[in-house]
C-alpha atoms as a PDB file:
ATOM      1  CA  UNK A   1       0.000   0.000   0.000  1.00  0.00           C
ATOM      2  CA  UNK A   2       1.390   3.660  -1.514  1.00  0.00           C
ATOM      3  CA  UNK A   3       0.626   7.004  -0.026  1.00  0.00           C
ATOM      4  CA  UNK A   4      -1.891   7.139  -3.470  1.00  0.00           C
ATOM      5  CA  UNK A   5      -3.478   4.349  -2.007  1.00  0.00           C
ATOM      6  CA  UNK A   6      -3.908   5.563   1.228  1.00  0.00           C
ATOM      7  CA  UNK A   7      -5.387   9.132  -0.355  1.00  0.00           C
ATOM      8  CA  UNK A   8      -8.217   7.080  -1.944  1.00  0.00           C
ATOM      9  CA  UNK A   9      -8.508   5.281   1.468  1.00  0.00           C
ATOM     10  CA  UNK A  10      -8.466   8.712   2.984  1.00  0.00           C
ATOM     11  CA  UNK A  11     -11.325  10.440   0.579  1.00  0.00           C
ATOM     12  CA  UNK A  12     -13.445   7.504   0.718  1.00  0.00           C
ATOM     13  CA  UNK A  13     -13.606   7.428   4.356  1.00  0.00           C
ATOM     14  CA  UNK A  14     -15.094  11.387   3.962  1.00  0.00           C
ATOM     15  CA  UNK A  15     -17.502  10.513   1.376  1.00  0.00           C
ATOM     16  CA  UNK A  16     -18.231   6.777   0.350  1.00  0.00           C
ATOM     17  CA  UNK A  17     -20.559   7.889  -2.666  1.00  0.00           C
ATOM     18  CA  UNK A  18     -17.791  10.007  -4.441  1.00  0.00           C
ATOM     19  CA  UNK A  19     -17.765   9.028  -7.843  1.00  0.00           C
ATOM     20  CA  UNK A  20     -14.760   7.678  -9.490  1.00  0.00           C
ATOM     21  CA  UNK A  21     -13.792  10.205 -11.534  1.00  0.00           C
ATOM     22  CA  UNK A  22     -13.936  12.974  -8.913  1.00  0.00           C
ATOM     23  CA  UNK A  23     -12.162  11.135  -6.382  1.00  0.00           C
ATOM     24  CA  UNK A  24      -9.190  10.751  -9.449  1.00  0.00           C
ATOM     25  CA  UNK A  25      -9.182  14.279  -9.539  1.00  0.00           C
ATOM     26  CA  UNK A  26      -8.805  14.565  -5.459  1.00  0.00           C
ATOM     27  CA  UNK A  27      -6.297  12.144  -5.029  1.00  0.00           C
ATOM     28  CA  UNK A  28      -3.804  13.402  -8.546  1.00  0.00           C
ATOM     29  CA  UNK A  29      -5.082  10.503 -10.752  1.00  0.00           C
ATOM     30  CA  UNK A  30      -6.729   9.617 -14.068  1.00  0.00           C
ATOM     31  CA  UNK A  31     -10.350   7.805 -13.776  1.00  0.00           C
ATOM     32  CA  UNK A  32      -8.906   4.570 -15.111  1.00  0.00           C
ATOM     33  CA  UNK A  33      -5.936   3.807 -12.473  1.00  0.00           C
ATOM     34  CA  UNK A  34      -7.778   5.150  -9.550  1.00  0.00           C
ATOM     35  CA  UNK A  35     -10.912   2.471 -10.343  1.00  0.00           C
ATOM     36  CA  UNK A  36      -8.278  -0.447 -10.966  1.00  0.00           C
ATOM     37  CA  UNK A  37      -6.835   0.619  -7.378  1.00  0.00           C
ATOM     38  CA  UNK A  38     -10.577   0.445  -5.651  1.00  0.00           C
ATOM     39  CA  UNK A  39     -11.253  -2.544  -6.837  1.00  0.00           C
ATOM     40  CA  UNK A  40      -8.105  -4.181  -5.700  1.00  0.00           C
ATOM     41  CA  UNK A  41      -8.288  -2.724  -1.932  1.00  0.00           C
ATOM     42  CA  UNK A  42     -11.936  -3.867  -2.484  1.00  0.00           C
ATOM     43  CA  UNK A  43     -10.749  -7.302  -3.500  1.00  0.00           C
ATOM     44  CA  UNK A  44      -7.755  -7.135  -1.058  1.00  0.00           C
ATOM     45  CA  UNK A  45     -10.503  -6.356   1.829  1.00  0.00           C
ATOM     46  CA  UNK A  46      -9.085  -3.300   2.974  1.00  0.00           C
ATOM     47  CA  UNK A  47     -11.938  -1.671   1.820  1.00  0.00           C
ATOM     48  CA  UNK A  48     -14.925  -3.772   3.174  1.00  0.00           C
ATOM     49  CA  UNK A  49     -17.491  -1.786   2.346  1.00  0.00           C
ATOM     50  CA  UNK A  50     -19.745   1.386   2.145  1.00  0.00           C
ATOM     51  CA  UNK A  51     -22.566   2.652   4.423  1.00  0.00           C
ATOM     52  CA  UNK A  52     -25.015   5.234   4.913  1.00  0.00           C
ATOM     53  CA  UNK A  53     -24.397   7.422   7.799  1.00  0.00           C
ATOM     54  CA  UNK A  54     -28.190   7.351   9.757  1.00  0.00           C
ATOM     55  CA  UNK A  55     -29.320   9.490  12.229  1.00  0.00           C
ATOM     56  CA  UNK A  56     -29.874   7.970  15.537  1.00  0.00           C
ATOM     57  CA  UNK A  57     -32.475   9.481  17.051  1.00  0.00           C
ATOM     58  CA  UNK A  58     -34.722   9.362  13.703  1.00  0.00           C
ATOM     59  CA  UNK A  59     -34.672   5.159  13.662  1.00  0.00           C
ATOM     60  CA  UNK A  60     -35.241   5.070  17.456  1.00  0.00           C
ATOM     61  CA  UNK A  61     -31.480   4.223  18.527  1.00  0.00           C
ATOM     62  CA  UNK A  62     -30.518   7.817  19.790  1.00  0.00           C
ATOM     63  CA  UNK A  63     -29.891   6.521  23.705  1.00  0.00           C
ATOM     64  CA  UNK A  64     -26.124   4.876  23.490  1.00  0.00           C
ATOM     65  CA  UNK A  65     -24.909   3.017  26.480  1.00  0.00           C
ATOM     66  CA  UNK A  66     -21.506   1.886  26.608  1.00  0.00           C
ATOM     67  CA  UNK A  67     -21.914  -1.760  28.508  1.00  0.00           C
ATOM     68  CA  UNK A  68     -18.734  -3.824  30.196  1.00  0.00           C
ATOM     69  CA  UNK A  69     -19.770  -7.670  31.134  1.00  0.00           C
ATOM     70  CA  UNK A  70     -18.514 -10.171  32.969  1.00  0.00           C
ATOM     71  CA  UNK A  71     -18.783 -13.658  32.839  1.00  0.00           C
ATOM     72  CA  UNK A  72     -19.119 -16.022  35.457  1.00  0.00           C
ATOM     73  CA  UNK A  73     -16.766 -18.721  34.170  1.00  0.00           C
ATOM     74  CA  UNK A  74     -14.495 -18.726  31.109  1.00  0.00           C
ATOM     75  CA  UNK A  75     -15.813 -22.382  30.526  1.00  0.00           C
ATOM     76  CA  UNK A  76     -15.510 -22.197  26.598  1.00  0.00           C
ATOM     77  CA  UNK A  77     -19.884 -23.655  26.111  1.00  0.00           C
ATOM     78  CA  UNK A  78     -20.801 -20.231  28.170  1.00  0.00           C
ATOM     79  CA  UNK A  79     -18.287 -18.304  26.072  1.00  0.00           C
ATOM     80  CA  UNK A  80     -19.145 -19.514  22.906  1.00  0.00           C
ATOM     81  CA  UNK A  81     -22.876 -18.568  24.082  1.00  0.00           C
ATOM     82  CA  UNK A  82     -22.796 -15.594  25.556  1.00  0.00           C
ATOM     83  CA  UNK A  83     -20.719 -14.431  22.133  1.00  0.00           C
ATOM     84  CA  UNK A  84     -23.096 -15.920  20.073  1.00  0.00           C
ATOM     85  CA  UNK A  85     -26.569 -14.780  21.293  1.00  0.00           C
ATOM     86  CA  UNK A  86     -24.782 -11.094  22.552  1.00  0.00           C
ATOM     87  CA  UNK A  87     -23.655 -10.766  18.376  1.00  0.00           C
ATOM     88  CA  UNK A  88     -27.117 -11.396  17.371  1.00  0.00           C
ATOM     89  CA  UNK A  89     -28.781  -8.802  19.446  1.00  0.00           C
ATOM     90  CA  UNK A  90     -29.476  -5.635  16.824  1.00  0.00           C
ATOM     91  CA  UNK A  91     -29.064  -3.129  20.065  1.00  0.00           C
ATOM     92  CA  UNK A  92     -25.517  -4.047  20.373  1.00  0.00           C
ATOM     93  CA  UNK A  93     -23.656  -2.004  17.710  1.00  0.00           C
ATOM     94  CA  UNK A  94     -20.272  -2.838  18.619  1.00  0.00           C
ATOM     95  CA  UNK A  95     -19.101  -5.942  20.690  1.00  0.00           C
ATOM     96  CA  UNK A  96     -15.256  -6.288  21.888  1.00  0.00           C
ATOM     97  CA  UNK A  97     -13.873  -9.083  23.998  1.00  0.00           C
ATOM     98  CA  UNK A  98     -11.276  -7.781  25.990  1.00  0.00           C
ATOM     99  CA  UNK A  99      -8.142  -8.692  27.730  1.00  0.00           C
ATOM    100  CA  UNK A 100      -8.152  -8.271  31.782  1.00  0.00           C
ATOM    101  CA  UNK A 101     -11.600  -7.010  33.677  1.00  0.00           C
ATOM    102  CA  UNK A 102     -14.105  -6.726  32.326  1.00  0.00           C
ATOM    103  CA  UNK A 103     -14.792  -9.762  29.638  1.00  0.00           C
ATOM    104  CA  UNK A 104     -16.655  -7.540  27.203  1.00  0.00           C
ATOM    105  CA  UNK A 105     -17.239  -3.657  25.828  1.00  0.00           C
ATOM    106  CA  UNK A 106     -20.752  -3.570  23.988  1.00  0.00           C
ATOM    107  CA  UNK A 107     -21.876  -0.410  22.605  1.00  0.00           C
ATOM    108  CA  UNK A 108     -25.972  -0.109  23.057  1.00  0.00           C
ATOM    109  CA  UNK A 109     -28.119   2.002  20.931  1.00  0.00           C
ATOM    110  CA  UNK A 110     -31.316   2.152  22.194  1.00  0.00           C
ATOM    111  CA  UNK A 111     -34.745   4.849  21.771  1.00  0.00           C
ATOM    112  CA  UNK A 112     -34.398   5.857  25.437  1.00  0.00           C
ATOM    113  CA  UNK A 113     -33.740   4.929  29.200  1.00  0.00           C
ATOM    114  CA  UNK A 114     -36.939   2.587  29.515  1.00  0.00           C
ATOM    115  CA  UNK A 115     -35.760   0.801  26.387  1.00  0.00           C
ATOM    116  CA  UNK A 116     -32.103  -0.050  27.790  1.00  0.00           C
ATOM    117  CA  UNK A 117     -33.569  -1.029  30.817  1.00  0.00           C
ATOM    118  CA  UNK A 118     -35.920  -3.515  29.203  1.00  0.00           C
ATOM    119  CA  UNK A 119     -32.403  -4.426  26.900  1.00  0.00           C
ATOM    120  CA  UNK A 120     -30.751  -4.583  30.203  1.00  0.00           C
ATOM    121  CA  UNK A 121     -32.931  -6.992  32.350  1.00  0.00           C
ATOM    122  CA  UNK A 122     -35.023  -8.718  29.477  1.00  0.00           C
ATOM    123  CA  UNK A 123     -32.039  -9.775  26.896  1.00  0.00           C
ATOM    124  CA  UNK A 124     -28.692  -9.353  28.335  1.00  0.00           C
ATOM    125  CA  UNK A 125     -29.298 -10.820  31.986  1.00  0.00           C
ATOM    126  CA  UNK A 126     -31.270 -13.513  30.534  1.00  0.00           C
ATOM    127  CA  UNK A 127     -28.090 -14.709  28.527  1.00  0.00           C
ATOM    128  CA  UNK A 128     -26.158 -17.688  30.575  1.00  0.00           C
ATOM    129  CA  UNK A 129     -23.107 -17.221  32.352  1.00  0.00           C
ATOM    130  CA  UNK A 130     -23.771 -13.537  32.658  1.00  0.00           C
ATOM    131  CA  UNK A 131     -21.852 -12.218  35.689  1.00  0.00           C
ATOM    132  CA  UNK A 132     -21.165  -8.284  36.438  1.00  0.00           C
ATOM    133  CA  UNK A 133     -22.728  -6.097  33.836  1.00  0.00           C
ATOM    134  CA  UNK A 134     -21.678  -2.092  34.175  1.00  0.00           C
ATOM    135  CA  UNK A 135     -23.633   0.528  32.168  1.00  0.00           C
ATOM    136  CA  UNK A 136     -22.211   3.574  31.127  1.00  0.00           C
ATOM    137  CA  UNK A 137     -23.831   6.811  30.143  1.00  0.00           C
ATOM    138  CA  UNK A 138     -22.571   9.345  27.455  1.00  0.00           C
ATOM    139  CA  UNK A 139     -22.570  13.175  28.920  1.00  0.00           C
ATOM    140  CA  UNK A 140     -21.860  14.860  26.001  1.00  0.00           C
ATOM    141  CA  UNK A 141     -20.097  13.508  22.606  1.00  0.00           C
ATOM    142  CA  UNK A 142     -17.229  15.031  21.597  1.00  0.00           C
ATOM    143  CA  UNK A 143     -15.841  13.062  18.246  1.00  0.00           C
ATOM    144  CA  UNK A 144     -17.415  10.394  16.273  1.00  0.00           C
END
């Protein structure tokens, strides 16, 4: 990977729907050298896709809760579980297993308190081999 390659990386990160020939331009290229590049970081997976940037709030996900879990055991069945069942939840929009305390960093987006709550009690403590769960609350978001 060049420093050209890294540009389109760089442009496509700030606007996924640029089309080809302006994101040449951008990055000091002709249209047909800068598509053969795309595709290959597509096909290399660097580039593993492109998505829409949603509001929140206006699909009912605007309450984010940051969520550290433990488990009980590390028996490798309640792992396995726990990973499986916590990945299929569409509340959790990120899901990180960590090293050290605690086991696991979910990222929650819910419509509101009462919501997380229900999350909370209904899907996440109902999940075997739960432990410790922690909830966090944003105060105010500064990047991202």
């Amino acid at each position: 990977m060049d420093s050209l390659d890294r540009a389109i990386i760089d442009e496509l990160v700030r606007d996924g729907r640029v089309t080809n020939v302006e994101l040449a331009s951008r990055v000091g290229l002709t249209a047909g050298p800068c598509l053969r590049r795309v595709q290959r970081l597509e096909a290399d997976g660097v580039i593993r896709g492109y998505h829409a940037s949603v509001d929140p709030h206006a699909v009912g996900r605007g309450f984010e809760v940051i969520l550290h879990v433990d488990l009980v055991t590390q028996e490798a069945a309640v792992v396995t579980d726990f990973e499986r069942e916590a990945a299929a939840l569409e509340e959790v929009s990120e899901f990180k297993r960590l090293f050290g305390t605690p086991d696991y960093f979910l990222r929650i987006a819910v419509a509101d308190l009462a919501g997380y709550e229900e999350f909370l009690t209904g899907r996440i403590m109902s999940i075997r081999g739960v432990g410790k769960v922690s909830s966090h609350f944003s105060m105010k978001n500064l990047k991202g």
